[in-house]
C-alpha atoms as a PDB file:
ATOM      1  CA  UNK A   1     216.278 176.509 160.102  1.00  0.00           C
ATOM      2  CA  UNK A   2     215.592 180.391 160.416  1.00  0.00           C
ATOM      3  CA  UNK A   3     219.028 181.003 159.006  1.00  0.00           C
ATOM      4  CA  UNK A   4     218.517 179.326 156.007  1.00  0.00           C
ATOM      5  CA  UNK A   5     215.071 180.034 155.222  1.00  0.00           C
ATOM      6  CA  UNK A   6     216.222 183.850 155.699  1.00  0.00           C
ATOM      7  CA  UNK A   7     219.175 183.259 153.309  1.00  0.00           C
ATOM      8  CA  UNK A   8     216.459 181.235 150.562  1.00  0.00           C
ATOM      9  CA  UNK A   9     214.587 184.294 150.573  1.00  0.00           C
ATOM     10  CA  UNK A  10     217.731 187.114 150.419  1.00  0.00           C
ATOM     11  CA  UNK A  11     218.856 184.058 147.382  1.00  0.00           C
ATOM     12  CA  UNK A  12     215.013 184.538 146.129  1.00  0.00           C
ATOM     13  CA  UNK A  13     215.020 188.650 146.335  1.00  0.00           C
ATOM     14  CA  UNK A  14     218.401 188.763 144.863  1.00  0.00           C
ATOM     15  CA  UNK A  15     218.572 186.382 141.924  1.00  0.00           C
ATOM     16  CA  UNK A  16     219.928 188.321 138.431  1.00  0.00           C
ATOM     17  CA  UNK A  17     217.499 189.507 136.317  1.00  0.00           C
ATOM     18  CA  UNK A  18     217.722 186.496 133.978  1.00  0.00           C
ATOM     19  CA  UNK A  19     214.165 185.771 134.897  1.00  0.00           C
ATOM     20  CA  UNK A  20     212.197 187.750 133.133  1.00  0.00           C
ATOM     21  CA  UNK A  21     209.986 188.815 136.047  1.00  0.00           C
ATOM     22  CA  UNK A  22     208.895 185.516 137.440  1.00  0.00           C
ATOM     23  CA  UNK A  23     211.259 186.593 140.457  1.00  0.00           C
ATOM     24  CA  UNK A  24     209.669 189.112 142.609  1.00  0.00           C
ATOM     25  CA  UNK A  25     210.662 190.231 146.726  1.00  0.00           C
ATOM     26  CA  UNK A  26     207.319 192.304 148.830  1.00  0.00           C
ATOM     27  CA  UNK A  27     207.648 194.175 151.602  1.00  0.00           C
ATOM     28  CA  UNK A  28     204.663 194.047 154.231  1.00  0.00           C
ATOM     29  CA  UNK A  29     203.017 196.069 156.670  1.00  0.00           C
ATOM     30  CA  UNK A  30     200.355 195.632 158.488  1.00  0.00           C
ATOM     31  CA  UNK A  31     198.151 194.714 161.778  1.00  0.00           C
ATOM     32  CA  UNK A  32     198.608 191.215 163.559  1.00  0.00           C
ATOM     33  CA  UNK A  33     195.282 190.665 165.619  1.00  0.00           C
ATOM     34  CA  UNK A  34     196.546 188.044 168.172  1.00  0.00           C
ATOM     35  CA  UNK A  35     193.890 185.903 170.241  1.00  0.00           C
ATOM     36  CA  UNK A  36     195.780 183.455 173.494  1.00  0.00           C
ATOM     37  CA  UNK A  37     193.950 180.900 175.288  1.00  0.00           C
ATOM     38  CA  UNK A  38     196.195 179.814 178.069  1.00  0.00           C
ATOM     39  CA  UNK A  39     195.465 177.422 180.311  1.00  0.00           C
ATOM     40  CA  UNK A  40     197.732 177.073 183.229  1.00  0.00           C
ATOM     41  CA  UNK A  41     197.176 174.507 186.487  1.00  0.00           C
ATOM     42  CA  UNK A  42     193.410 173.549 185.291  1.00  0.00           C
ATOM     43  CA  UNK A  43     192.370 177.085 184.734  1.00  0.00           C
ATOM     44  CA  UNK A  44     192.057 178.765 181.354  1.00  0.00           C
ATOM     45  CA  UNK A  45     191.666 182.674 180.661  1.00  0.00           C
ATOM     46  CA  UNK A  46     191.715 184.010 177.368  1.00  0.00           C
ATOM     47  CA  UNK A  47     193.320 186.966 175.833  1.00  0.00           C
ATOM     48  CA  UNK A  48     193.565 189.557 173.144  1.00  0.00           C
ATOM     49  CA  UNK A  49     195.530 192.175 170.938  1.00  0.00           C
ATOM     50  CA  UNK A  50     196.900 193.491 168.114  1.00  0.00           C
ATOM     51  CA  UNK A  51     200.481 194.892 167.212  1.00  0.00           C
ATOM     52  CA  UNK A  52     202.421 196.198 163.873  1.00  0.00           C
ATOM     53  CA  UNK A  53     203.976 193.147 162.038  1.00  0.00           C
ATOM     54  CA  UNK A  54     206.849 193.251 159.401  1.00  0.00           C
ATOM     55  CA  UNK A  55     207.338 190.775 156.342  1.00  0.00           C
ATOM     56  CA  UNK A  56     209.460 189.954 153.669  1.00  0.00           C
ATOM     57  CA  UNK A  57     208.506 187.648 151.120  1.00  0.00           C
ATOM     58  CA  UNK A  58     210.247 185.759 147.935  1.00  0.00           C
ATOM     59  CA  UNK A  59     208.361 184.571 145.126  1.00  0.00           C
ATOM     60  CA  UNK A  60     209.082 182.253 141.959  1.00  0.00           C
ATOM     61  CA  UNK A  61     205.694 182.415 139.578  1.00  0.00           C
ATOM     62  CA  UNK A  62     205.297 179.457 137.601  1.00  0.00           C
ATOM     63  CA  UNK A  63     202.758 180.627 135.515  1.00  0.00           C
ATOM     64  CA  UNK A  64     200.124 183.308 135.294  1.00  0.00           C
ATOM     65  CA  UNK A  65     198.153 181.387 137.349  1.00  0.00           C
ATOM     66  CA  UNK A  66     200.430 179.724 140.044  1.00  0.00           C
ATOM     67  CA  UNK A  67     203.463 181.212 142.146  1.00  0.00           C
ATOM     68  CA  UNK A  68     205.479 179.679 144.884  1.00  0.00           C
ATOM     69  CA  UNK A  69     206.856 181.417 147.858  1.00  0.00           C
ATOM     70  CA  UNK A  70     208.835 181.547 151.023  1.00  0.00           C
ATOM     71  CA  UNK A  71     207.858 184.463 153.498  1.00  0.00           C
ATOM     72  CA  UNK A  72     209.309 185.794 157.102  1.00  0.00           C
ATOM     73  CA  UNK A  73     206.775 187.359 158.936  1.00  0.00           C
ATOM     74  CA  UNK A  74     206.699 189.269 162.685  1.00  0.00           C
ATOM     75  CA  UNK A  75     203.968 189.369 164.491  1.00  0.00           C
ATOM     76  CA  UNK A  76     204.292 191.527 167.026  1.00  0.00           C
ATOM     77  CA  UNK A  77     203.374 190.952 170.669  1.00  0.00           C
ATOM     78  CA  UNK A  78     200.578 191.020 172.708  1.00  0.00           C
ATOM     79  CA  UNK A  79     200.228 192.427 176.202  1.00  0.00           C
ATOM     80  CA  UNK A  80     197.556 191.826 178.459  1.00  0.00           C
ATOM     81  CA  UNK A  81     196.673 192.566 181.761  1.00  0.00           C
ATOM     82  CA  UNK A  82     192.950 191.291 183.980  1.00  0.00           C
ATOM     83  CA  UNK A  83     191.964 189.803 186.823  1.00  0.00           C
ATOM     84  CA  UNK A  84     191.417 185.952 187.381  1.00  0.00           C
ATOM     85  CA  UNK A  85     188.350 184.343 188.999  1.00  0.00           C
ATOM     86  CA  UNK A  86     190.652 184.129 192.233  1.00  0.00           C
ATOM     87  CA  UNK A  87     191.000 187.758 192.416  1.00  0.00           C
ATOM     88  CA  UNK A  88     194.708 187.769 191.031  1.00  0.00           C
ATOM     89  CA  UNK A  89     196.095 189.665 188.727  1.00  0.00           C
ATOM     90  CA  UNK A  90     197.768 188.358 185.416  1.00  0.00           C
ATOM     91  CA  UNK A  91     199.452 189.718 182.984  1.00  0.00           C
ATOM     92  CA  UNK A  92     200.223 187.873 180.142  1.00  0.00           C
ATOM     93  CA  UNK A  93     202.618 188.702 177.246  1.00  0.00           C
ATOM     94  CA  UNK A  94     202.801 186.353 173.636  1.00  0.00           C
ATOM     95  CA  UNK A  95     205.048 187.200 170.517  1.00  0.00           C
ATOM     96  CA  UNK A  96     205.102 185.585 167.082  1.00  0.00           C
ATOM     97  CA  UNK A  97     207.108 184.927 163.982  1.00  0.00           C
ATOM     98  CA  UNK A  98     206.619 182.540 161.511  1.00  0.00           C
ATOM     99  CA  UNK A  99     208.319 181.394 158.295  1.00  0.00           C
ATOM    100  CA  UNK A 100     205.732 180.198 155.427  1.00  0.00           C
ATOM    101  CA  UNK A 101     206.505 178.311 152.200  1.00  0.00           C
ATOM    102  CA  UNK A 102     203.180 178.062 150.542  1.00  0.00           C
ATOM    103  CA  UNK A 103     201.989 178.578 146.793  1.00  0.00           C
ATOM    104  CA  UNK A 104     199.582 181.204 145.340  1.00  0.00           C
ATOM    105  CA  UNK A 105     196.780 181.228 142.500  1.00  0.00           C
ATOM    106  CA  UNK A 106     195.895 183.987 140.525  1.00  0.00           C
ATOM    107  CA  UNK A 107     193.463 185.312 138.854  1.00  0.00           C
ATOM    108  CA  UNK A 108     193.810 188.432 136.550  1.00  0.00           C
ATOM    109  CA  UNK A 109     190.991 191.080 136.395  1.00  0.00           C
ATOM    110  CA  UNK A 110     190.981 194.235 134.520  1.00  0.00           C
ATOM    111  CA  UNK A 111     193.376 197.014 134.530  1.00  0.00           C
ATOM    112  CA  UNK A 112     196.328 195.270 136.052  1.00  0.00           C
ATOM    113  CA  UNK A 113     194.446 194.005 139.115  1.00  0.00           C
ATOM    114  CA  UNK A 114     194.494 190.209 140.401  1.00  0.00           C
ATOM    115  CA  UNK A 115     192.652 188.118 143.082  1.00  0.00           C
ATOM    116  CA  UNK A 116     194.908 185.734 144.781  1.00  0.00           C
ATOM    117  CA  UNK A 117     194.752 183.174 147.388  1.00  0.00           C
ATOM    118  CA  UNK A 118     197.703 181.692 148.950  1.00  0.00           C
ATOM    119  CA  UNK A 119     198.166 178.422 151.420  1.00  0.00           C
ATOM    120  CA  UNK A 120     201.355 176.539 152.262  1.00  0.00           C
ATOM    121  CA  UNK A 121     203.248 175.710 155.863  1.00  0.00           C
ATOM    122  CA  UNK A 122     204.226 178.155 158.559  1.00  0.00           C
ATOM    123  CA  UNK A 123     206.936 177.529 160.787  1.00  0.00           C
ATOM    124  CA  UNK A 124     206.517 179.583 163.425  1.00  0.00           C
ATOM    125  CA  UNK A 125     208.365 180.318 167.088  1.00  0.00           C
ATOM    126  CA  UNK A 126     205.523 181.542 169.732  1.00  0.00           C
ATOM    127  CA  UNK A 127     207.486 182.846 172.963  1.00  0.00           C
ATOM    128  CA  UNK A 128     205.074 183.022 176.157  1.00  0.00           C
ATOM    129  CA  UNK A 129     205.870 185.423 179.441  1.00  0.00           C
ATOM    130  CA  UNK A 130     202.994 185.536 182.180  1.00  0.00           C
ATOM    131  CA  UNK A 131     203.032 186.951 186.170  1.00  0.00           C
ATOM    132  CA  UNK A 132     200.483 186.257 188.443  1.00  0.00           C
ATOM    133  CA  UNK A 133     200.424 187.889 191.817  1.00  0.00           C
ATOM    134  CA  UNK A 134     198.987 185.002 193.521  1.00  0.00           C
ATOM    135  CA  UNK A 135     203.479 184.290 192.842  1.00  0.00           C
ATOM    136  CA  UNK A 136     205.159 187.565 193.278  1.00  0.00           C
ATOM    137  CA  UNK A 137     208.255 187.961 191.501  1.00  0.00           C
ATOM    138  CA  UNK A 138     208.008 184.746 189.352  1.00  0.00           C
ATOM    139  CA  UNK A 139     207.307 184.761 185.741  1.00  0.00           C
ATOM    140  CA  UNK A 140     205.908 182.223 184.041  1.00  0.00           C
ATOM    141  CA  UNK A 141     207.393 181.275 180.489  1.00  0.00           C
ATOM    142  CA  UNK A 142     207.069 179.037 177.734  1.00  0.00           C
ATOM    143  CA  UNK A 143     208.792 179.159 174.250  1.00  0.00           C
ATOM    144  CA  UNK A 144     207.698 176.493 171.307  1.00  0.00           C
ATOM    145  CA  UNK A 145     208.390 176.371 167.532  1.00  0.00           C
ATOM    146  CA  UNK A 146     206.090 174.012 165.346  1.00  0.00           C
ATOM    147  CA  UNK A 147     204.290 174.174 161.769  1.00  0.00           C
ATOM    148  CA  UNK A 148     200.985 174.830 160.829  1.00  0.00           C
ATOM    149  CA  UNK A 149     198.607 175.546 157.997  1.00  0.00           C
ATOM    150  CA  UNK A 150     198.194 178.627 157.302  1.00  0.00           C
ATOM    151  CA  UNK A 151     195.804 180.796 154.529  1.00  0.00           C
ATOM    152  CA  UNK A 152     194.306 184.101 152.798  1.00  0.00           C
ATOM    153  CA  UNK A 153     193.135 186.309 150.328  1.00  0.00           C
ATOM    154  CA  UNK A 154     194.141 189.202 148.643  1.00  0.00           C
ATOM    155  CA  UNK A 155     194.058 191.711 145.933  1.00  0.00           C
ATOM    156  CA  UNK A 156     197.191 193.221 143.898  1.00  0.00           C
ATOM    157  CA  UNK A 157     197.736 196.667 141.205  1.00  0.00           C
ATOM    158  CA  UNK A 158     200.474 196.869 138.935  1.00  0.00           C
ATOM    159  CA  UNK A 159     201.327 199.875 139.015  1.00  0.00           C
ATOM    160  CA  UNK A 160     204.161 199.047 136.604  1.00  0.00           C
ATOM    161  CA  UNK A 161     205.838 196.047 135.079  1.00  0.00           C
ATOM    162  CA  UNK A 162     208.112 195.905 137.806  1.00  0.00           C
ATOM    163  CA  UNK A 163     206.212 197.212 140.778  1.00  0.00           C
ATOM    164  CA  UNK A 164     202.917 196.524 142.252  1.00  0.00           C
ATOM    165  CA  UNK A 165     201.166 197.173 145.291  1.00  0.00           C
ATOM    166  CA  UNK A 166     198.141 195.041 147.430  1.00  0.00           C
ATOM    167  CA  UNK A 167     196.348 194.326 150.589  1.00  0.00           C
ATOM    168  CA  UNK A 168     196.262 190.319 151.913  1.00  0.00           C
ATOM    169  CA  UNK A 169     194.182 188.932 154.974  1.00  0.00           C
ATOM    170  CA  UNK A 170     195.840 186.212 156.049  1.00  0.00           C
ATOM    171  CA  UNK A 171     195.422 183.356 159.154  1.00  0.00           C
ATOM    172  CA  UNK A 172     197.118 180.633 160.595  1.00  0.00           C
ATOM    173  CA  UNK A 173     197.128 178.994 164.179  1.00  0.00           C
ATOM    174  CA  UNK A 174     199.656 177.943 166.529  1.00  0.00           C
ATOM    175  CA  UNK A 175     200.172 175.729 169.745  1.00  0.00           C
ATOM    176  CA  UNK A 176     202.441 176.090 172.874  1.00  0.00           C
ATOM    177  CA  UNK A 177     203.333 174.145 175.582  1.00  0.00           C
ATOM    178  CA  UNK A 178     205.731 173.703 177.862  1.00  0.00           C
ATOM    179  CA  UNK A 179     206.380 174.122 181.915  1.00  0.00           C
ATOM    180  CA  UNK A 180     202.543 173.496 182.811  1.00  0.00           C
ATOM    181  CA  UNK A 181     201.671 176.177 180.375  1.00  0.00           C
ATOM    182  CA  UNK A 182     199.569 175.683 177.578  1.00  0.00           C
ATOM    183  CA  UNK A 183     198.786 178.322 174.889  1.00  0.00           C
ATOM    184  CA  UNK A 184     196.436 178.056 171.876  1.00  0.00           C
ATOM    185  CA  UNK A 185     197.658 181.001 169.402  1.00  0.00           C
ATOM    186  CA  UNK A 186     195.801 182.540 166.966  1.00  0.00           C
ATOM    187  CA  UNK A 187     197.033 185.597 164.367  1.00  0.00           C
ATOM    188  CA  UNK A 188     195.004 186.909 161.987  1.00  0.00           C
ATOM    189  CA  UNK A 189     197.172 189.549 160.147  1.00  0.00           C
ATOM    190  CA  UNK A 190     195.822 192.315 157.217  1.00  0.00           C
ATOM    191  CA  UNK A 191     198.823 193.043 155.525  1.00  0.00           C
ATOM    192  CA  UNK A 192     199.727 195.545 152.602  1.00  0.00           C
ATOM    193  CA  UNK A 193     202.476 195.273 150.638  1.00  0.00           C
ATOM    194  CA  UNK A 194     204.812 196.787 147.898  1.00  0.00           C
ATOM    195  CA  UNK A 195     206.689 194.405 145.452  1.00  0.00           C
ATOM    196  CA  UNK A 196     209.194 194.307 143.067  1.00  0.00           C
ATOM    197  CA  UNK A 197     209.698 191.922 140.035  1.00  0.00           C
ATOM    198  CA  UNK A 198     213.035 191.165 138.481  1.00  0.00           C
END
């Protein structure tokens, strides 16, 4: 499925220029804040972070209005260390990627600017590792995949007929579980990015 999502989206980004710019391929960078709740053998701790995450995203627009689009996006990982109401200490790693195929509205403002929103289905891949001393030398994992909702906001410039620039907030929630382990996932990711229209 990741293989030929990636290869829809290198089809997407690379289509000839027959289009007349309703084909257009982003780059993104921004800051994935992560939130975990794990709950593992009747005892649930919650943790926190942020990391850099990557995208590239492949977009068909319809309209003015309406675009559709296929995205891969990394989250990062998160990497937290505390102390459990035992007196133990955990440390807890999470990383996430996701593939979304969602649509987006527009709508134009003044001097090349537009407000978008965007919703569709991510597919993501959530990969657990935890250690707990009350266990030395074990580690605890727990790798799912699933799909989701998942939603934002945004604002875009042209800065040219062909290139624009913008800043998205985006959020979608995930669910692992596997081995006894239970994870509720959460990324909230600010994003800018830097497109291209063919």
């Amino acid at each position: 499925m990741r293989k030929r999502a990636l290869g829809l989206i290198i089809a997407v980004c690379s289509a000839p220029a027959t289009a007349d710019g309703q084909l257009s391929a982003e780059l993104l960078l921004g800051t994935a804040d992560q939130k975990s709740t794990t709950t593992f053998m009747g005892e649930s701790e919650s943790t926190s972070g942020d990391d850099l995450s990557l995208g590239i995203r492949g977009s068909y627009r319809v309209n003015q209005n309406l675009a559709l689009e296929i995205a891969y996006h990394n989250y990062g990982e998160t990497d937290d260390t505390y102390i459990d109401s035992f007196g133990d200490t955990i440390n807890n790693k999470v990383s996430s990627t996701a593939f979304n195929l969602g649509v987006k509205g527009m709508l134009p403002l003044d001097s090349g600017i537009t407000l978008h929103g965007r919703i569709g289905v991510g597919i993501w891949d959530v990969e657990f590792w935890g250690t707990d001393s009350a266990f030395p030398g074990e580690v605890f994992t727990a790798d799912d995949s699933g799909n989701d909702i998942y939603y934002g906001i945004g604002l875009q410039y042209d800065v040219s007929p062909q290139v624009s620039i913008g800043a998205e907030y985006t959020m979608t929630e995930m669910g692992v579980s596997a081995e006894g382990i239970a994870v509720d996932h959460e990324v909230k990711n600010l994003a800018l990015s830097l497109g291209f229209r063919f």
